[in-house]
C-alpha atoms as a PDB file:
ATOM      1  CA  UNK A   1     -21.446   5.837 -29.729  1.00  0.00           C
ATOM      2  CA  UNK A   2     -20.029   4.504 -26.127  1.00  0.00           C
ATOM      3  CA  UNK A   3     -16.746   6.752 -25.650  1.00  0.00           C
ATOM      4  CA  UNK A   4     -15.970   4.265 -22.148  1.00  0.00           C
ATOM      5  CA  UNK A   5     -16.295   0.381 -20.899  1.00  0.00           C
ATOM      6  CA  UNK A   6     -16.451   0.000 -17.414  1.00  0.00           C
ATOM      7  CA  UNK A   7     -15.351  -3.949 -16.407  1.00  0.00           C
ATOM      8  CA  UNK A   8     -16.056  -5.207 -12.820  1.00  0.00           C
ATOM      9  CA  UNK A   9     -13.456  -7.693 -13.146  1.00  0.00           C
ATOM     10  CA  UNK A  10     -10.535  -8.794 -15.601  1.00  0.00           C
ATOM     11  CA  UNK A  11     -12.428 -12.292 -16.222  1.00  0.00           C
ATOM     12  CA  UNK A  12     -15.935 -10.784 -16.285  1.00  0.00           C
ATOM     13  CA  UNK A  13     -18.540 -12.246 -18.932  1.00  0.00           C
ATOM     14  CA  UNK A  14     -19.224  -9.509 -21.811  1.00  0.00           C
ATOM     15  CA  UNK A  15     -22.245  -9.156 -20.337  1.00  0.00           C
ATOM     16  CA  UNK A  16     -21.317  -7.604 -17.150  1.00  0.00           C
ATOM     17  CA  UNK A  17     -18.925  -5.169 -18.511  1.00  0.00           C
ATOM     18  CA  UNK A  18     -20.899  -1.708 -18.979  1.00  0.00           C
ATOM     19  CA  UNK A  19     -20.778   0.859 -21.692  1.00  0.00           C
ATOM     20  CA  UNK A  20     -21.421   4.375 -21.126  1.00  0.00           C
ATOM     21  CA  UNK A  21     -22.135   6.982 -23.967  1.00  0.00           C
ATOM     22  CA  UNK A  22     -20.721  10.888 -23.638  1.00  0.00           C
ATOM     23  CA  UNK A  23     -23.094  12.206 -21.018  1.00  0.00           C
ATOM     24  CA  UNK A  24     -24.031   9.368 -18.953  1.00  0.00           C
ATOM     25  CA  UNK A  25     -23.076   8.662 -15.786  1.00  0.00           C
ATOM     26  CA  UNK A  26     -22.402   5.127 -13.680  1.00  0.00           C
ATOM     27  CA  UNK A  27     -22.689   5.018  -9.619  1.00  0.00           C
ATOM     28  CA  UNK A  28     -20.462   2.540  -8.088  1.00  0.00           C
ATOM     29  CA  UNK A  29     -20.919   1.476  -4.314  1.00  0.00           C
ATOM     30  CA  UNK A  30     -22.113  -1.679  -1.985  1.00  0.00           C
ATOM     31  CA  UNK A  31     -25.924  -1.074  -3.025  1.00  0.00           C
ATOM     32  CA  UNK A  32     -27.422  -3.018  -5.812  1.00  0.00           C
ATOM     33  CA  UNK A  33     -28.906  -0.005  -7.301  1.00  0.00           C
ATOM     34  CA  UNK A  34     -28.573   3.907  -7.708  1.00  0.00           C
ATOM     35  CA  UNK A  35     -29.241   6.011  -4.931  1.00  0.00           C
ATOM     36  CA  UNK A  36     -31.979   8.947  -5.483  1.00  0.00           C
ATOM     37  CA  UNK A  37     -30.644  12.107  -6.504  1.00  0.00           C
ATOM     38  CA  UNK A  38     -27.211  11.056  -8.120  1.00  0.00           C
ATOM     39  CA  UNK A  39     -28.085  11.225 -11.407  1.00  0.00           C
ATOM     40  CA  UNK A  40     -26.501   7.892 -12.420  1.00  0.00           C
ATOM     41  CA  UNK A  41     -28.298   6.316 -15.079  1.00  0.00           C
ATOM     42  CA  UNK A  42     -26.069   2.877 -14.343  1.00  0.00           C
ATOM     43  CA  UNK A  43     -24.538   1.240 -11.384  1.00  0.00           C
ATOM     44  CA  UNK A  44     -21.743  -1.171 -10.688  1.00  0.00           C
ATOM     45  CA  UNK A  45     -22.215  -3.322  -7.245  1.00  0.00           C
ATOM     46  CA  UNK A  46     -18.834  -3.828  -5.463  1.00  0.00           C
ATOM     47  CA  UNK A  47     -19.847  -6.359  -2.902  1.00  0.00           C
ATOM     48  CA  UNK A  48     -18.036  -5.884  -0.300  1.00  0.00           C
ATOM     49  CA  UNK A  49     -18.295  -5.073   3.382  1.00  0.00           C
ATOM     50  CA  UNK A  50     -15.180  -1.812   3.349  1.00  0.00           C
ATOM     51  CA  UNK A  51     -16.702  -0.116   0.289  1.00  0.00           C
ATOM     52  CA  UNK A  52     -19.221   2.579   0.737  1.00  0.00           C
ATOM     53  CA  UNK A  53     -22.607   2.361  -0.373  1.00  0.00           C
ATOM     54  CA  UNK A  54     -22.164   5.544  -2.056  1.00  0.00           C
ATOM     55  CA  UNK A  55     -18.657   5.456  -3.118  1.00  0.00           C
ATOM     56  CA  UNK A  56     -18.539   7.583  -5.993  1.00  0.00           C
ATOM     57  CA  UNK A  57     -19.238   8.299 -10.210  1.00  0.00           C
ATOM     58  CA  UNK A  58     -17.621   7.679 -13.008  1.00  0.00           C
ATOM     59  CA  UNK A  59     -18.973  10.071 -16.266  1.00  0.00           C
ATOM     60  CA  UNK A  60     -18.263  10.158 -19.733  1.00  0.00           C
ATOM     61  CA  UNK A  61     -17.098  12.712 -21.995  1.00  0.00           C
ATOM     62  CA  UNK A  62     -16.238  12.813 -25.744  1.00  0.00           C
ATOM     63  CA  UNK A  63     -12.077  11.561 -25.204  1.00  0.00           C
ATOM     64  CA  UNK A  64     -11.580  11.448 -21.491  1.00  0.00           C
ATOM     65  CA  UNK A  65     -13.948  10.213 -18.286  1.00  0.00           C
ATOM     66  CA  UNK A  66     -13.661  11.547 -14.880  1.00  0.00           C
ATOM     67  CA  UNK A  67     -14.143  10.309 -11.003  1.00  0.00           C
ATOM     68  CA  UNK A  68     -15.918  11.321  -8.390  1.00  0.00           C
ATOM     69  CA  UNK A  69     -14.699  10.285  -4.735  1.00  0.00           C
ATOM     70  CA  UNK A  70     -18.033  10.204  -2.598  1.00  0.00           C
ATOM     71  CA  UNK A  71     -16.284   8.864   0.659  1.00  0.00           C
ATOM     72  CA  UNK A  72     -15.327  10.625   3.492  1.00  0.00           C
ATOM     73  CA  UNK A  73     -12.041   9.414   4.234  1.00  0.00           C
ATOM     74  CA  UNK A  74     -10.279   7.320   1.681  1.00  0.00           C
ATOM     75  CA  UNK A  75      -8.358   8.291  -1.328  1.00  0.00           C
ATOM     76  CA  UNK A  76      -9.136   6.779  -4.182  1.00  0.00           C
ATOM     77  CA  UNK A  77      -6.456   5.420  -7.105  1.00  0.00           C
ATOM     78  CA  UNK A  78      -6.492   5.339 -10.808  1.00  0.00           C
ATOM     79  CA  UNK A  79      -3.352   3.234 -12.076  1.00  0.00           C
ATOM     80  CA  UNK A  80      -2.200   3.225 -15.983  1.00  0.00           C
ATOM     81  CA  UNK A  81      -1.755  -0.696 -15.819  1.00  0.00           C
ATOM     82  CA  UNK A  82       0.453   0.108 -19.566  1.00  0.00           C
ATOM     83  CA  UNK A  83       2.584   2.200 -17.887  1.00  0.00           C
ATOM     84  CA  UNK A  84       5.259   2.514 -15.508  1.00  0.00           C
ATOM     85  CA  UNK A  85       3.579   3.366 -12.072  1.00  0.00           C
ATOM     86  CA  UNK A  86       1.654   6.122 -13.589  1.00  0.00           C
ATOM     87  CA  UNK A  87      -1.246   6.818 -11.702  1.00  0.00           C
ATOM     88  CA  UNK A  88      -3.258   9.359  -9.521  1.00  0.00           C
ATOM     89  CA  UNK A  89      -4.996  10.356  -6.718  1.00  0.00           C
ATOM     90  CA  UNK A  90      -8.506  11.414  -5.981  1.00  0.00           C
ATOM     91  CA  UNK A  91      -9.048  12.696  -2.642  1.00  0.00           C
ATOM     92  CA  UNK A  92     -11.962  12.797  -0.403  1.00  0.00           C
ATOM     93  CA  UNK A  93     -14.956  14.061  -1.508  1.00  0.00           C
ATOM     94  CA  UNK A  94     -13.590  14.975  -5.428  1.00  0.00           C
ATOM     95  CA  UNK A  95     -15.850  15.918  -7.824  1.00  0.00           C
ATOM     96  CA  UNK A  96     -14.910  15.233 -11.587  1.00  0.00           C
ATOM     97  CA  UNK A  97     -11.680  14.318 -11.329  1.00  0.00           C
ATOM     98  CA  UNK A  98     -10.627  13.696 -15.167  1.00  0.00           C
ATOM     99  CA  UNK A  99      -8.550  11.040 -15.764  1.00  0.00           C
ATOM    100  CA  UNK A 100      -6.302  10.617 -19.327  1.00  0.00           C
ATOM    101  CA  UNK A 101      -5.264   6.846 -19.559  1.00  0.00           C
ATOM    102  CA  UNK A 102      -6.663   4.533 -22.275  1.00  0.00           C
ATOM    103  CA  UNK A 103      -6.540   1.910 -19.637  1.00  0.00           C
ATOM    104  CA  UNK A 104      -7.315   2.295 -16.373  1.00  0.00           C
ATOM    105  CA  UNK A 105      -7.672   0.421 -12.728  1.00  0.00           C
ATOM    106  CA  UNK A 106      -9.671   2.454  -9.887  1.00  0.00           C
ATOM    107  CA  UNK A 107      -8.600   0.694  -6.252  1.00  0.00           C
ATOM    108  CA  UNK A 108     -10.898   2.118  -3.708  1.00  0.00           C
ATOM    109  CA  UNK A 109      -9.339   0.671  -0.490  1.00  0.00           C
ATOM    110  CA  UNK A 110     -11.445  -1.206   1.635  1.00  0.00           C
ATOM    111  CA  UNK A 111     -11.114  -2.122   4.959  1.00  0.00           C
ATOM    112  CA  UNK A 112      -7.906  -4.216   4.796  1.00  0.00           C
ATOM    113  CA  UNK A 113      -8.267  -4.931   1.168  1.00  0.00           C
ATOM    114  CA  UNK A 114      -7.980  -3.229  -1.841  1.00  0.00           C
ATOM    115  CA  UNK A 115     -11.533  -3.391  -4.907  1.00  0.00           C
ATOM    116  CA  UNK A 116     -10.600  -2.552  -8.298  1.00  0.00           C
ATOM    117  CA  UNK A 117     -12.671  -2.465 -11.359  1.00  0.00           C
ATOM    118  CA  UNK A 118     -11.101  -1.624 -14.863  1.00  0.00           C
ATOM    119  CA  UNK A 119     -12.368   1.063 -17.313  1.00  0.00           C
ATOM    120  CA  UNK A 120     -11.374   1.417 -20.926  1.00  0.00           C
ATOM    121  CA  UNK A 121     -11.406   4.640 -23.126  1.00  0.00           C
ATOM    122  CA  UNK A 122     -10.562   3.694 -26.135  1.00  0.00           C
ATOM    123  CA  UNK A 123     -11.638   7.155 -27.998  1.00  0.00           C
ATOM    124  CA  UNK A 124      -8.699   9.649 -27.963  1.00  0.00           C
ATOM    125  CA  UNK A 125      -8.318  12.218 -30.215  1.00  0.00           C
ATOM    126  CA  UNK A 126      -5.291  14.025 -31.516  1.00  0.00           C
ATOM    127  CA  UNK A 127      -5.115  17.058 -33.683  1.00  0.00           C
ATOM    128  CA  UNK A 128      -3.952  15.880 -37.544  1.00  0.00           C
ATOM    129  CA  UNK A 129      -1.766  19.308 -38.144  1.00  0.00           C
ATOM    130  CA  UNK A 130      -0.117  21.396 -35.521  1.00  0.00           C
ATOM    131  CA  UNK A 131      -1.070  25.424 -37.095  1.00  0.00           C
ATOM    132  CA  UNK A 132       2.132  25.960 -38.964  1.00  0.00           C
ATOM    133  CA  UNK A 133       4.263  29.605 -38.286  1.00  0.00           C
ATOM    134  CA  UNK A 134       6.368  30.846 -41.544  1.00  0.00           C
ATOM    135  CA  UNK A 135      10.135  30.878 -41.383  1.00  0.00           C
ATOM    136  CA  UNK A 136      12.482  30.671 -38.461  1.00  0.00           C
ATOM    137  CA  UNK A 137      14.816  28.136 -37.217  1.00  0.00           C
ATOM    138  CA  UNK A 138      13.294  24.158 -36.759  1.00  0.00           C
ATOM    139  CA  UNK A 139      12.851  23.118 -33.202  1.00  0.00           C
ATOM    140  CA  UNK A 140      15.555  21.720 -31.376  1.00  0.00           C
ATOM    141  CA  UNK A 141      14.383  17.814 -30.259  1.00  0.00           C
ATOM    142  CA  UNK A 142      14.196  17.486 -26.545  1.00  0.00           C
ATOM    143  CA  UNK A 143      15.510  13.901 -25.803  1.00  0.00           C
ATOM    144  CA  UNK A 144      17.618  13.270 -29.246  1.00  0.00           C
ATOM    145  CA  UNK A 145      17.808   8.965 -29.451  1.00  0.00           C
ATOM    146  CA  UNK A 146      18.806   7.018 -32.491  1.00  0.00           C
ATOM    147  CA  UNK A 147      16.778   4.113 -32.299  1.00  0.00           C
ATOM    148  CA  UNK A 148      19.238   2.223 -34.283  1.00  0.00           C
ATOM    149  CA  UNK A 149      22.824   2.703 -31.482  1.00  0.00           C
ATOM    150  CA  UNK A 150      23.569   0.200 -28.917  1.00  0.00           C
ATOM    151  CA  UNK A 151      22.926   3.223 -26.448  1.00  0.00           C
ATOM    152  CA  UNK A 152      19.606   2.247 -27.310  1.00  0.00           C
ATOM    153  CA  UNK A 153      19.051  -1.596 -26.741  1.00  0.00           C
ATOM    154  CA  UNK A 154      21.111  -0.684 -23.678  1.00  0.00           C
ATOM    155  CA  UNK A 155      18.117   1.902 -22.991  1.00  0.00           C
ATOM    156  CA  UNK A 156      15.416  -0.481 -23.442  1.00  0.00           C
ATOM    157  CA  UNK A 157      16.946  -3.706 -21.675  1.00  0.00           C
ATOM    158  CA  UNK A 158      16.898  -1.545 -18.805  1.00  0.00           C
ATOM    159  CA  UNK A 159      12.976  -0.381 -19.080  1.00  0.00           C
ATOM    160  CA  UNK A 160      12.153  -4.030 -20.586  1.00  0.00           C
ATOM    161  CA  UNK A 161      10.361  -5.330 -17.331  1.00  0.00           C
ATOM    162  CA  UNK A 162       8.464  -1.965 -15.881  1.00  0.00           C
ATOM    163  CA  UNK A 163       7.266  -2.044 -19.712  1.00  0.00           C
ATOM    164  CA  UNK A 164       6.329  -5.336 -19.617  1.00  0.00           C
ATOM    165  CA  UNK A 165       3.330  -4.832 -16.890  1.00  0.00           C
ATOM    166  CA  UNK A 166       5.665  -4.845 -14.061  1.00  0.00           C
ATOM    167  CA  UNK A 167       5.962  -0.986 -12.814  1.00  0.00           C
ATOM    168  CA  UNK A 168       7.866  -1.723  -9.584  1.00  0.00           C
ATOM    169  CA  UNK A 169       9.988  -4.765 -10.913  1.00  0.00           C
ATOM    170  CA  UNK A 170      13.658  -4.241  -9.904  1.00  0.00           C
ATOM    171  CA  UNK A 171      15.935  -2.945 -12.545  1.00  0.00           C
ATOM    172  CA  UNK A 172      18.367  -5.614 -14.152  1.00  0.00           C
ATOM    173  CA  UNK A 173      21.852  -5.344 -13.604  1.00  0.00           C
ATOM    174  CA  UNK A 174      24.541  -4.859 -15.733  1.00  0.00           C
ATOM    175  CA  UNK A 175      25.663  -8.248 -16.164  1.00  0.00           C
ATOM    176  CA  UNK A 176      22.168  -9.228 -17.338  1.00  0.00           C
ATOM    177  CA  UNK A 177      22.149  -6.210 -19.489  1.00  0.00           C
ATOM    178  CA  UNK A 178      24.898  -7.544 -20.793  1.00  0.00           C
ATOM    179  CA  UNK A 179      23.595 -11.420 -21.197  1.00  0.00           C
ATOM    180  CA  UNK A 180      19.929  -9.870 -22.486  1.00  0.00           C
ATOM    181  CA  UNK A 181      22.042  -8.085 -25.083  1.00  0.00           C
ATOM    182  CA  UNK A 182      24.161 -11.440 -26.195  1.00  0.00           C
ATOM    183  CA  UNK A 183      22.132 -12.767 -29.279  1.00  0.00           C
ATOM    184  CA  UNK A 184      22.571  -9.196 -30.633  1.00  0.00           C
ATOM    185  CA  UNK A 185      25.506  -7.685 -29.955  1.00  0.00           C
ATOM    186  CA  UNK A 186      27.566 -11.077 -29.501  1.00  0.00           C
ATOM    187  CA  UNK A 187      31.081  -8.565 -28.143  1.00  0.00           C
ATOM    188  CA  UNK A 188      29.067  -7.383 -25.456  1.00  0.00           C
ATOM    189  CA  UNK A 189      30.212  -7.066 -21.896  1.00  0.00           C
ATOM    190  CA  UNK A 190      29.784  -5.726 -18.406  1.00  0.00           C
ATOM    191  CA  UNK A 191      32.508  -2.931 -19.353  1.00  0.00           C
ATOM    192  CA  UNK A 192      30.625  -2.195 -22.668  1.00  0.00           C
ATOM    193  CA  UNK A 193      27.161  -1.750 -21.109  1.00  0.00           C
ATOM    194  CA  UNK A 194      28.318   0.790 -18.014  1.00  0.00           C
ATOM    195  CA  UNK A 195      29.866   3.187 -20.422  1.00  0.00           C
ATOM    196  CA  UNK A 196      26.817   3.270 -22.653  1.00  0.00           C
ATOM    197  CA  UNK A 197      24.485   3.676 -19.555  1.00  0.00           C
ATOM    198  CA  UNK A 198      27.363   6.420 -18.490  1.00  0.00           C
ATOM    199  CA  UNK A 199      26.825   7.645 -22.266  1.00  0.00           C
ATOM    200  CA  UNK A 200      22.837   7.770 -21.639  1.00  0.00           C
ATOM    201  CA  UNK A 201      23.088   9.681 -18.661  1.00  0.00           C
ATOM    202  CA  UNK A 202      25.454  12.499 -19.928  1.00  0.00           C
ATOM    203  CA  UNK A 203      23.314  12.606 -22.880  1.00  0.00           C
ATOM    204  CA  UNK A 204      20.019  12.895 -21.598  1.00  0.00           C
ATOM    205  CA  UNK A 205      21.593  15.450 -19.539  1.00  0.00           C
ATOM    206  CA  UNK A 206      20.879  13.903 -15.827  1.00  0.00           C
ATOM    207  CA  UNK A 207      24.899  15.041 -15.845  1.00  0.00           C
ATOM    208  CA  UNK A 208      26.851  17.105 -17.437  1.00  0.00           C
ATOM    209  CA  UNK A 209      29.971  15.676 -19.671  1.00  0.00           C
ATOM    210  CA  UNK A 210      33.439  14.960 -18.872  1.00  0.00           C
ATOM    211  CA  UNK A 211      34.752  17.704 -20.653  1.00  0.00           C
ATOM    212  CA  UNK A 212      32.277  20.499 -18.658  1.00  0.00           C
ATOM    213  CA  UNK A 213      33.688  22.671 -16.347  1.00  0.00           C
ATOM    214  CA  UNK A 214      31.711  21.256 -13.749  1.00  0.00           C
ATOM    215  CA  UNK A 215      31.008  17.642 -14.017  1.00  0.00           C
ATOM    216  CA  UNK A 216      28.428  18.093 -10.848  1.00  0.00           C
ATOM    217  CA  UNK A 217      28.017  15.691  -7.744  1.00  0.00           C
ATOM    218  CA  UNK A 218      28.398  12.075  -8.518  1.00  0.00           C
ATOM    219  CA  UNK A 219      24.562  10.481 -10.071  1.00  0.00           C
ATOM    220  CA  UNK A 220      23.535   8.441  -7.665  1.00  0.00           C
ATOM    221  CA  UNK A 221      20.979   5.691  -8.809  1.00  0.00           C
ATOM    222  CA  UNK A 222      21.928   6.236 -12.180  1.00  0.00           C
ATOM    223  CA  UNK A 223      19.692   3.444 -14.197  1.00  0.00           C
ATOM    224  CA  UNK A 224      16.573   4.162 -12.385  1.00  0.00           C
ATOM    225  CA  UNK A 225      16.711   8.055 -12.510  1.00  0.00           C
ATOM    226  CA  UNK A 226      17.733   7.143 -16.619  1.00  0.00           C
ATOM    227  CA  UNK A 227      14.397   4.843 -16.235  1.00  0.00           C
ATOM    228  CA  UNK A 228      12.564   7.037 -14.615  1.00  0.00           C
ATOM    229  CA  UNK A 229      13.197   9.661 -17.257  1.00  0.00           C
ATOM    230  CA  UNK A 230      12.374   7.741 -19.990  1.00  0.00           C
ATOM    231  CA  UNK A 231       9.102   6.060 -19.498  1.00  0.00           C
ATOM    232  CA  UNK A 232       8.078   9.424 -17.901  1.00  0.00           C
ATOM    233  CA  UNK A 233       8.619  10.995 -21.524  1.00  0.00           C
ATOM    234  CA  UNK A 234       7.889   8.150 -23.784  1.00  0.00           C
ATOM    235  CA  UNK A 235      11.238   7.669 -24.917  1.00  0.00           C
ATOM    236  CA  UNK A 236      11.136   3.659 -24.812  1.00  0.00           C
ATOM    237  CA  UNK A 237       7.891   2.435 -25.728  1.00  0.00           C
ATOM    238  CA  UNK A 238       6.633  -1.322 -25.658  1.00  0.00           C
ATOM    239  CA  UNK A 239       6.549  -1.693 -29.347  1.00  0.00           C
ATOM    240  CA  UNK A 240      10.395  -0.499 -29.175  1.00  0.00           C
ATOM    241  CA  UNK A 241      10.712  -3.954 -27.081  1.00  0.00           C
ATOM    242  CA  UNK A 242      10.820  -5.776 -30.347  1.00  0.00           C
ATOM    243  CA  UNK A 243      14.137  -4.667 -31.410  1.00  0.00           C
ATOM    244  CA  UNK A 244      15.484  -6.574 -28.430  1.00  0.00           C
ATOM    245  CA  UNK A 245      16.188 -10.608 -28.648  1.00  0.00           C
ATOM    246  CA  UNK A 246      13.349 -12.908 -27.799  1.00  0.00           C
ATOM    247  CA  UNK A 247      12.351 -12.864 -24.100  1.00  0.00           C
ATOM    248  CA  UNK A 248      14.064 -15.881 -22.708  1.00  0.00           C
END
């Protein structure tokens, strides 16, 4: 059973894209084949004249993969192209770095470009029943949202784009909040849409309410630290895109 698929490029014929089973191992660098002693039972060719001829490994595991960085100065990136600028860093010389996302895009910089490849990990596994403890009081949710308030489209218009595939797209303003919101919520308006992003940030507690004792210094950035929040925790997901109108 493969548990990852490794594709050189977004367009590249089925037949290029390789599929590595829990245990193997793939070398990726500028030579055409595996050097001696790695261990690598494949190999992806990145043809280009930046990338090392040893740059590093990818190997499989049951429900994750991992990197290893074989250069000697560059950093290496894996991006979460689902997400919202998730991503991280493998430095120097890393061995087994394990990465989490489903989908994945390594950039290995390279001279003053940037080669990616894409790998896919389909296989994730998640426990079916959390053990269960007798008695005592239910826990308290962390981020309580009622998917069915206005607070809510408000919420989502605002992640819409970074969700979309766009994780550094500017955030909309409140106007276009307001004219994204229309077809459902034909009363809308700019005044309607501040106090329900002032309503999101009070109760997501980035500040406290207007009725604390201290209402704390004034939130500046207010929409992206409420962004930032909730694609960081899941909050707004894409499939909680459809409750918005059609894109226009």
């Amino acid at each position: 059973m493969y548990s990852i698929i490794v594709v050189p490029a977004p367009t590249a014929p089925l037949g290029e894209q390789v599929r590595l089973a829990p245990g193997e191992r793939l070398h990726f660098g500028r030579t055409r084949a595996c050097p001696a002693g790695t261990g690598a039972g494949h190999h992806l060719e990145l043809p280009h004249a930046g990338v090392s001829r040893t740059a590093g490994e990818i190997a499989a595991t049951g429900s994750y993969w991992s990197l290893s960085n074989f250069s000697g100065s560059a950093t290496y990136v894996v991006e979460n192209p689902e997400g919202a600028g998730e991503h991280i860093k493998v430095a120097p010389g890393r061995v087994d770095a394990p990465v989490p996302f489903e989908f994945s895009r390594v950039v290995l910089p390279a001279g003053g470009d940037l080669v990616d490849f894409s790998v896919w990990a389909p296989r994730h596994d998640y426990v079916e029943h959390a053990p269960a403890v007798e008695g005592g009081e239910p826990t308290a949710l962390a981020f309580p949202l009622d998917r069915s308030k206005r607070y809510f489209l408000v919420l989502a218009a605002l992640c819409e784009e970074r969700l979309r595939g766009t994780p550094h797209a500017p955030l909309p303003t409140v106007e276009q909040i307001a004219d994204r919101l229309r077809p459902l919520w034909p009363a809308v308006n700019r005044a309607s849409v501040q106090w329900n992003i002032d309503y999101l940030a009070v109760k997501l507690r980035l500040k406290p309410g207007p009725d604390a004792a201290d209402t704390g210094p004034r939130l500046n950035g207010k929409k992206e630290s409420l962004v930032s929040l909730a694609l960081r925790f899941d909050l707004v997901r894409e499939d909680d895109l459809e409750a918005l109108a059609p894109a226009r």
